[in-house]
C-alpha atoms as a PDB file:
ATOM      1  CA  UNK A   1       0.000   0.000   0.000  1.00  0.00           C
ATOM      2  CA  UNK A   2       2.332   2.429   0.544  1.00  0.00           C
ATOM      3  CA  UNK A   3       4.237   1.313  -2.476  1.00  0.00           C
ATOM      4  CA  UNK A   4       1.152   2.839  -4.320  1.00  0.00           C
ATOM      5  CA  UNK A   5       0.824   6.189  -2.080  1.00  0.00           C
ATOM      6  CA  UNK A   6       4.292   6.674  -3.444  1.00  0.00           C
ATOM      7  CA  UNK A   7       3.781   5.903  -7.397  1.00  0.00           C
ATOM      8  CA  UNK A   8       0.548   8.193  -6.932  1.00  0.00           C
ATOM      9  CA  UNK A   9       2.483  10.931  -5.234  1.00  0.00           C
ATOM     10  CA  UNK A  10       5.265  10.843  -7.989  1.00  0.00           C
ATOM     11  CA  UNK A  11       2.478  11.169 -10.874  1.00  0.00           C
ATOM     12  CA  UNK A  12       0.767  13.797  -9.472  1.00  0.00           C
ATOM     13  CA  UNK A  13       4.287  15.512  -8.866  1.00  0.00           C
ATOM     14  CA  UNK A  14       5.024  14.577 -13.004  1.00  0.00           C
ATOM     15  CA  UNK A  15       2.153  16.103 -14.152  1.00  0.00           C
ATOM     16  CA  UNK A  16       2.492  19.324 -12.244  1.00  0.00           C
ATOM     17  CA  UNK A  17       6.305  19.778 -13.822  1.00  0.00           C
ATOM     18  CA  UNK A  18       4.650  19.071 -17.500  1.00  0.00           C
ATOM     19  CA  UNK A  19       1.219  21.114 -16.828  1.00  0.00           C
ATOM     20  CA  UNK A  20       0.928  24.655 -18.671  1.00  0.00           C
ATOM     21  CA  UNK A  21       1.188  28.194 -17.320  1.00  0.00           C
ATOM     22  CA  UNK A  22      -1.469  29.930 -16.358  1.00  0.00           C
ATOM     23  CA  UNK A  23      -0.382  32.352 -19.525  1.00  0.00           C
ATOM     24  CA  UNK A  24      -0.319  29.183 -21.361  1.00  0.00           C
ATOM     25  CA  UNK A  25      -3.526  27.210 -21.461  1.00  0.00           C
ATOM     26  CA  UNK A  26      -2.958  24.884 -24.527  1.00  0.00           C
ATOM     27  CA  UNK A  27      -0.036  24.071 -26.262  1.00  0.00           C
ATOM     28  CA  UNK A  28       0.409  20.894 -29.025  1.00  0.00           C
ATOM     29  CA  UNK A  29       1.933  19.450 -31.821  1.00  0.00           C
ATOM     30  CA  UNK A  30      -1.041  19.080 -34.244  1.00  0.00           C
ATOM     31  CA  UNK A  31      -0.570  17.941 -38.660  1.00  0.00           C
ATOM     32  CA  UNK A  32      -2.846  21.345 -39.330  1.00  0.00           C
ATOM     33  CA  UNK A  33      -4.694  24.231 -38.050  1.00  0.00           C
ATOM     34  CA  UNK A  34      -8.107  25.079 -39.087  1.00  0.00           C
ATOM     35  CA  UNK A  35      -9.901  28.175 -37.891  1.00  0.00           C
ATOM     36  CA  UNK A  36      -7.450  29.044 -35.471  1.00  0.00           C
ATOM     37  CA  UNK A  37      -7.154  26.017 -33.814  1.00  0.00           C
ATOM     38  CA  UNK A  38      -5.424  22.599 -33.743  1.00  0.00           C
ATOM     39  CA  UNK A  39      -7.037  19.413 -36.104  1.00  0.00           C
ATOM     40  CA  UNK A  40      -5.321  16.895 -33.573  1.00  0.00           C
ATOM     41  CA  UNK A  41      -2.954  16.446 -30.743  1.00  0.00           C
ATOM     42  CA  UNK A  42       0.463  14.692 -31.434  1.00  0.00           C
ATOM     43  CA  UNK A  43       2.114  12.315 -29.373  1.00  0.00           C
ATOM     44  CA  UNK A  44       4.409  10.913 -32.401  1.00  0.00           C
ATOM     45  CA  UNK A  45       4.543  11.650 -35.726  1.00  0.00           C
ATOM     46  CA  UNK A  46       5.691   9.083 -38.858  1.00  0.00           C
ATOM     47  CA  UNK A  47       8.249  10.218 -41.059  1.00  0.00           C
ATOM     48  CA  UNK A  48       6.492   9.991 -44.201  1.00  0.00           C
ATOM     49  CA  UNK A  49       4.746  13.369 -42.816  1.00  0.00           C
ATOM     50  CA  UNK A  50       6.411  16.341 -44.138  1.00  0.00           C
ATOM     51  CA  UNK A  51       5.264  18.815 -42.185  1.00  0.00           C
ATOM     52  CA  UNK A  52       3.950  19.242 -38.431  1.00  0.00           C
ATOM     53  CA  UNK A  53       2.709  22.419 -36.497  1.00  0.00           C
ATOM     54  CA  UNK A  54       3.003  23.681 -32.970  1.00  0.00           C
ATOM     55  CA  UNK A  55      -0.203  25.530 -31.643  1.00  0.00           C
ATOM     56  CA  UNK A  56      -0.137  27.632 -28.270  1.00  0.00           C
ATOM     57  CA  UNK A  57      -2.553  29.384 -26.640  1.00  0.00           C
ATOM     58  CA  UNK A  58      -1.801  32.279 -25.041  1.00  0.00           C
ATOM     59  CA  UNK A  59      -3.903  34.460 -22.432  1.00  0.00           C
ATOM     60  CA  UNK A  60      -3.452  37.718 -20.064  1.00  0.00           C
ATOM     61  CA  UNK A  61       0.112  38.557 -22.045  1.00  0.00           C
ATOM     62  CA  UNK A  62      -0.883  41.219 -24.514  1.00  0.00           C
ATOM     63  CA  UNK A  63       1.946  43.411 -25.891  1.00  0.00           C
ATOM     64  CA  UNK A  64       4.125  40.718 -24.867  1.00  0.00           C
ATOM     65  CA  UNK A  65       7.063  38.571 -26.977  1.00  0.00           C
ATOM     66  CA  UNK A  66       7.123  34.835 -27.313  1.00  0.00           C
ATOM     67  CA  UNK A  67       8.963  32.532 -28.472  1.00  0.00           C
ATOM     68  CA  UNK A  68       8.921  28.962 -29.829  1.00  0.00           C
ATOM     69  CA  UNK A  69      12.152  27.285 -29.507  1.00  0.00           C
ATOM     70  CA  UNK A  70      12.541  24.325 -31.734  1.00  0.00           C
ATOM     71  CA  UNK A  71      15.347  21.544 -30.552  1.00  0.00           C
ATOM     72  CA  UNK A  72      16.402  18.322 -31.842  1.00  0.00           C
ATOM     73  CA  UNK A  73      18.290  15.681 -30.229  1.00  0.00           C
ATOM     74  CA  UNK A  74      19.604  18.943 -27.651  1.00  0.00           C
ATOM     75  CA  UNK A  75      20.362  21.219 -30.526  1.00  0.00           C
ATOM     76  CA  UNK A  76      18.559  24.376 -31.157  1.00  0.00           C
ATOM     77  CA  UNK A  77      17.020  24.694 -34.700  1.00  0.00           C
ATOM     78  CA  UNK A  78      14.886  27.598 -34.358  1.00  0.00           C
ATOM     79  CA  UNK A  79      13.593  30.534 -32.517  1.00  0.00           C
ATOM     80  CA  UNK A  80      10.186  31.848 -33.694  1.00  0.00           C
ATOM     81  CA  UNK A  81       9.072  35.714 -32.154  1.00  0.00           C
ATOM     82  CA  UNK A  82       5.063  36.311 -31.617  1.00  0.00           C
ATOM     83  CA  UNK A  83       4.297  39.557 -30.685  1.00  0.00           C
ATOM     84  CA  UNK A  84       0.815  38.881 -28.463  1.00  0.00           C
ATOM     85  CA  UNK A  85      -1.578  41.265 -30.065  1.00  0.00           C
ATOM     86  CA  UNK A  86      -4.895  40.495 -27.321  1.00  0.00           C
ATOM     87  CA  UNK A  87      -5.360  39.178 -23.656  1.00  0.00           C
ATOM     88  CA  UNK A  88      -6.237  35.735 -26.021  1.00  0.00           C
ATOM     89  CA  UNK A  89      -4.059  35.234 -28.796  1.00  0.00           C
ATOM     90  CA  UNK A  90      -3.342  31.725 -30.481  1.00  0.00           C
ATOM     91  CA  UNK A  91      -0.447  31.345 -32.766  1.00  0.00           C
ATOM     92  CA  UNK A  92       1.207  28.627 -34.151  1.00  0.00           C
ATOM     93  CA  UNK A  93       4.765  28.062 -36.098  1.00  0.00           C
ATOM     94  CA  UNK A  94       5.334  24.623 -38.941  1.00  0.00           C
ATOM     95  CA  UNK A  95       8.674  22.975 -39.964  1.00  0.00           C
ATOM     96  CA  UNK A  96       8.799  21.457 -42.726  1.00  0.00           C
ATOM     97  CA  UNK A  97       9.995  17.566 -41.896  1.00  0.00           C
ATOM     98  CA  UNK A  98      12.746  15.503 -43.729  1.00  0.00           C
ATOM     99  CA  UNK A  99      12.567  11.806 -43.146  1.00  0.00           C
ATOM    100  CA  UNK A 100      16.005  11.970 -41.426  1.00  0.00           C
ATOM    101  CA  UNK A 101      15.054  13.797 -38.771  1.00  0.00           C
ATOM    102  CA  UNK A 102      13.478  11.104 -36.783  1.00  0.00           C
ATOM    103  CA  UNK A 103      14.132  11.223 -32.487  1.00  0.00           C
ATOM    104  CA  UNK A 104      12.453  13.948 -30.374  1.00  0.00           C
ATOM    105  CA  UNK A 105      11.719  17.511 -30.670  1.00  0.00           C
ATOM    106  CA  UNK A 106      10.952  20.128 -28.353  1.00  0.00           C
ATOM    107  CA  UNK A 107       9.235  23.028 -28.197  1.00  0.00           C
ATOM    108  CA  UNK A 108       9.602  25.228 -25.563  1.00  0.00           C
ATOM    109  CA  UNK A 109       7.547  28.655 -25.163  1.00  0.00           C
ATOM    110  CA  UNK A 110       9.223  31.569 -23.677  1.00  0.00           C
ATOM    111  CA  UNK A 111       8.369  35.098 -22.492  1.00  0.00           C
ATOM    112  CA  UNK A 112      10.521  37.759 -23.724  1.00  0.00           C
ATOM    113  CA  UNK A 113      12.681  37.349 -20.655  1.00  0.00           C
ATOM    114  CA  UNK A 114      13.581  33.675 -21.416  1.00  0.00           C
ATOM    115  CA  UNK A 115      10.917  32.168 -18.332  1.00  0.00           C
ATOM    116  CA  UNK A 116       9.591  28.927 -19.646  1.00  0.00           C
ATOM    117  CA  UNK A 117       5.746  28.999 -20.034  1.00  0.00           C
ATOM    118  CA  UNK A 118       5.268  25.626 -21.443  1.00  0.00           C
ATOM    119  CA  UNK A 119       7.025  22.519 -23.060  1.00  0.00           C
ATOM    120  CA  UNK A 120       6.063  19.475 -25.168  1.00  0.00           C
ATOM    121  CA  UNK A 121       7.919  17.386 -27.101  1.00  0.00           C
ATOM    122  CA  UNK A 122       7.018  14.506 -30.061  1.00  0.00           C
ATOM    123  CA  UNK A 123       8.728  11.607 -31.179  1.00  0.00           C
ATOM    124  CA  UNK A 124       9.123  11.410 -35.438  1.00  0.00           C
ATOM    125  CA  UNK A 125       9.635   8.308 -36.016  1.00  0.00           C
ATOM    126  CA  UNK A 126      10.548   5.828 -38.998  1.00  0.00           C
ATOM    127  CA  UNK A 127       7.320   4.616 -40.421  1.00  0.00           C
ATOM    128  CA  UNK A 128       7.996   0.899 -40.122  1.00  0.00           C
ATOM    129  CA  UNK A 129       7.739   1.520 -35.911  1.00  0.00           C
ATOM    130  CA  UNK A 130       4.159   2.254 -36.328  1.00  0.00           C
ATOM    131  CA  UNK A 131       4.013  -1.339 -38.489  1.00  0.00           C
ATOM    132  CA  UNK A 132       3.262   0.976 -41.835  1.00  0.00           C
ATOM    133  CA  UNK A 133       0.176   3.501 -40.400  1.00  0.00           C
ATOM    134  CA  UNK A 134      -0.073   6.907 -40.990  1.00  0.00           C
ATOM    135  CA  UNK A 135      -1.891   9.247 -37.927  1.00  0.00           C
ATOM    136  CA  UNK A 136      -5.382   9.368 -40.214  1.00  0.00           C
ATOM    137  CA  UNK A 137      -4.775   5.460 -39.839  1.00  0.00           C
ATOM    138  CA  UNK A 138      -4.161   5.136 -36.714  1.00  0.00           C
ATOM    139  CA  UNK A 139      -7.479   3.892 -34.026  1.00  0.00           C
ATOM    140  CA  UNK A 140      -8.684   7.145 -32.521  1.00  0.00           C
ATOM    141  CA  UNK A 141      -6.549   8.075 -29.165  1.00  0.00           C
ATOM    142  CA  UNK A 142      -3.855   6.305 -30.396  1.00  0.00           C
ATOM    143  CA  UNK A 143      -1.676   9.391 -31.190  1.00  0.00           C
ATOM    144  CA  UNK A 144      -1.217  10.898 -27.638  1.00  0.00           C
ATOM    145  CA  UNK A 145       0.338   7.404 -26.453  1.00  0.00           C
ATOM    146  CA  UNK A 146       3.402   7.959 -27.065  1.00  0.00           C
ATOM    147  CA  UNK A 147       5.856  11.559 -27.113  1.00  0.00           C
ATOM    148  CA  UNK A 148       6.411  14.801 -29.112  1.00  0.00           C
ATOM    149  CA  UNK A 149       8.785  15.991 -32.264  1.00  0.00           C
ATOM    150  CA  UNK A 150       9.821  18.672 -34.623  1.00  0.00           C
ATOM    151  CA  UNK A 151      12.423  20.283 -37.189  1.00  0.00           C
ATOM    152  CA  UNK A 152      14.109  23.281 -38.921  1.00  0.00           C
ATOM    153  CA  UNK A 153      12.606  25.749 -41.283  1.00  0.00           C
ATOM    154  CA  UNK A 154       9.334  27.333 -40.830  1.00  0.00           C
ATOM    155  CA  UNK A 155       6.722  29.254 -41.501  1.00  0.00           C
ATOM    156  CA  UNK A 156       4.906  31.394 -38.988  1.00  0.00           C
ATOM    157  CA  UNK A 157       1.079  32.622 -38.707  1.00  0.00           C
ATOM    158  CA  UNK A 158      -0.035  34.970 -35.836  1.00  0.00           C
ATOM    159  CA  UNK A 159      -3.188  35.561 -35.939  1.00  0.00           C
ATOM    160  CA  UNK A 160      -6.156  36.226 -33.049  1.00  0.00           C
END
């Protein structure tokens, strides 16, 4: 019994390390955006996707910077400036995905000051891992099971 009080005390401790800013609401790895808003939540992408987006949510910081820092593998690939335009502004940046780039990515989000607001990563992985299925193939739910990804150009949308 208490071997259990101990695992649940560690999880709850987990999840509060990983859990959002209150500036930071929502924050994901999605395969597209549509009106403003993520189409999915990535866990793990396959690497016959060429392209994967990071969506964050971002209330109470108006006139503020932030950033989304892109890593691989512990190398820094990207920095990507918002300026936050309303107390509730969603923006997301892409990179555009070459098979090779399979491992985890990280995104972290930053204030202008460098404080962390929120962090997720994704694993891209080789296709064969996920025995030949694509994420639209893939049972429903299946796509959070696993961790988060990303890599190095981009393209970046700000919008409210």
């Amino acid at each position: 019994m208490k071997i259990m009080s101990f695992l649940a005390m560690g999880l709850v401790l987990l999840s509060t390390a990983v859990s959002a800013s209150e500036n930071v609401p929502r924050s994901t790895f999605t395969t597209g955006i549509s009106d403003r808003e993520p189409v999915d939540k990535l866990g793990q992408l396959t690497n016959d996707n060429e392209k994967v987006y990071f969506f964050t949510e971002i209330t109470g910081m108006a006139g503020h910077t932030i950033t989304h820092r892109w890593e691989h593998s512990g190398d820094l690939k990207a920095e990507v400036k918002f300026k936050v335009g309303s107390d509730r502004w969603r923006i997301w940046s892409s990179k555009n995905l070459q098979s090779h780039w399979v491992g985890e990515w990280i995104v972290t989000v930053t204030d202008e000051e460098g404080k962390v607001l929120a962090e997720e990563s994704m694993a891209y992985v080789p296709m064969k891992e996920m025995g030949g299925m694509s994420p639209e193939a893939m049972p429903e739910g299946m796509h959070d099971a696993a961790p988060k990804i990303m890599p190095e150009r981009h393209q970046l949308k700000q919008q409210r």
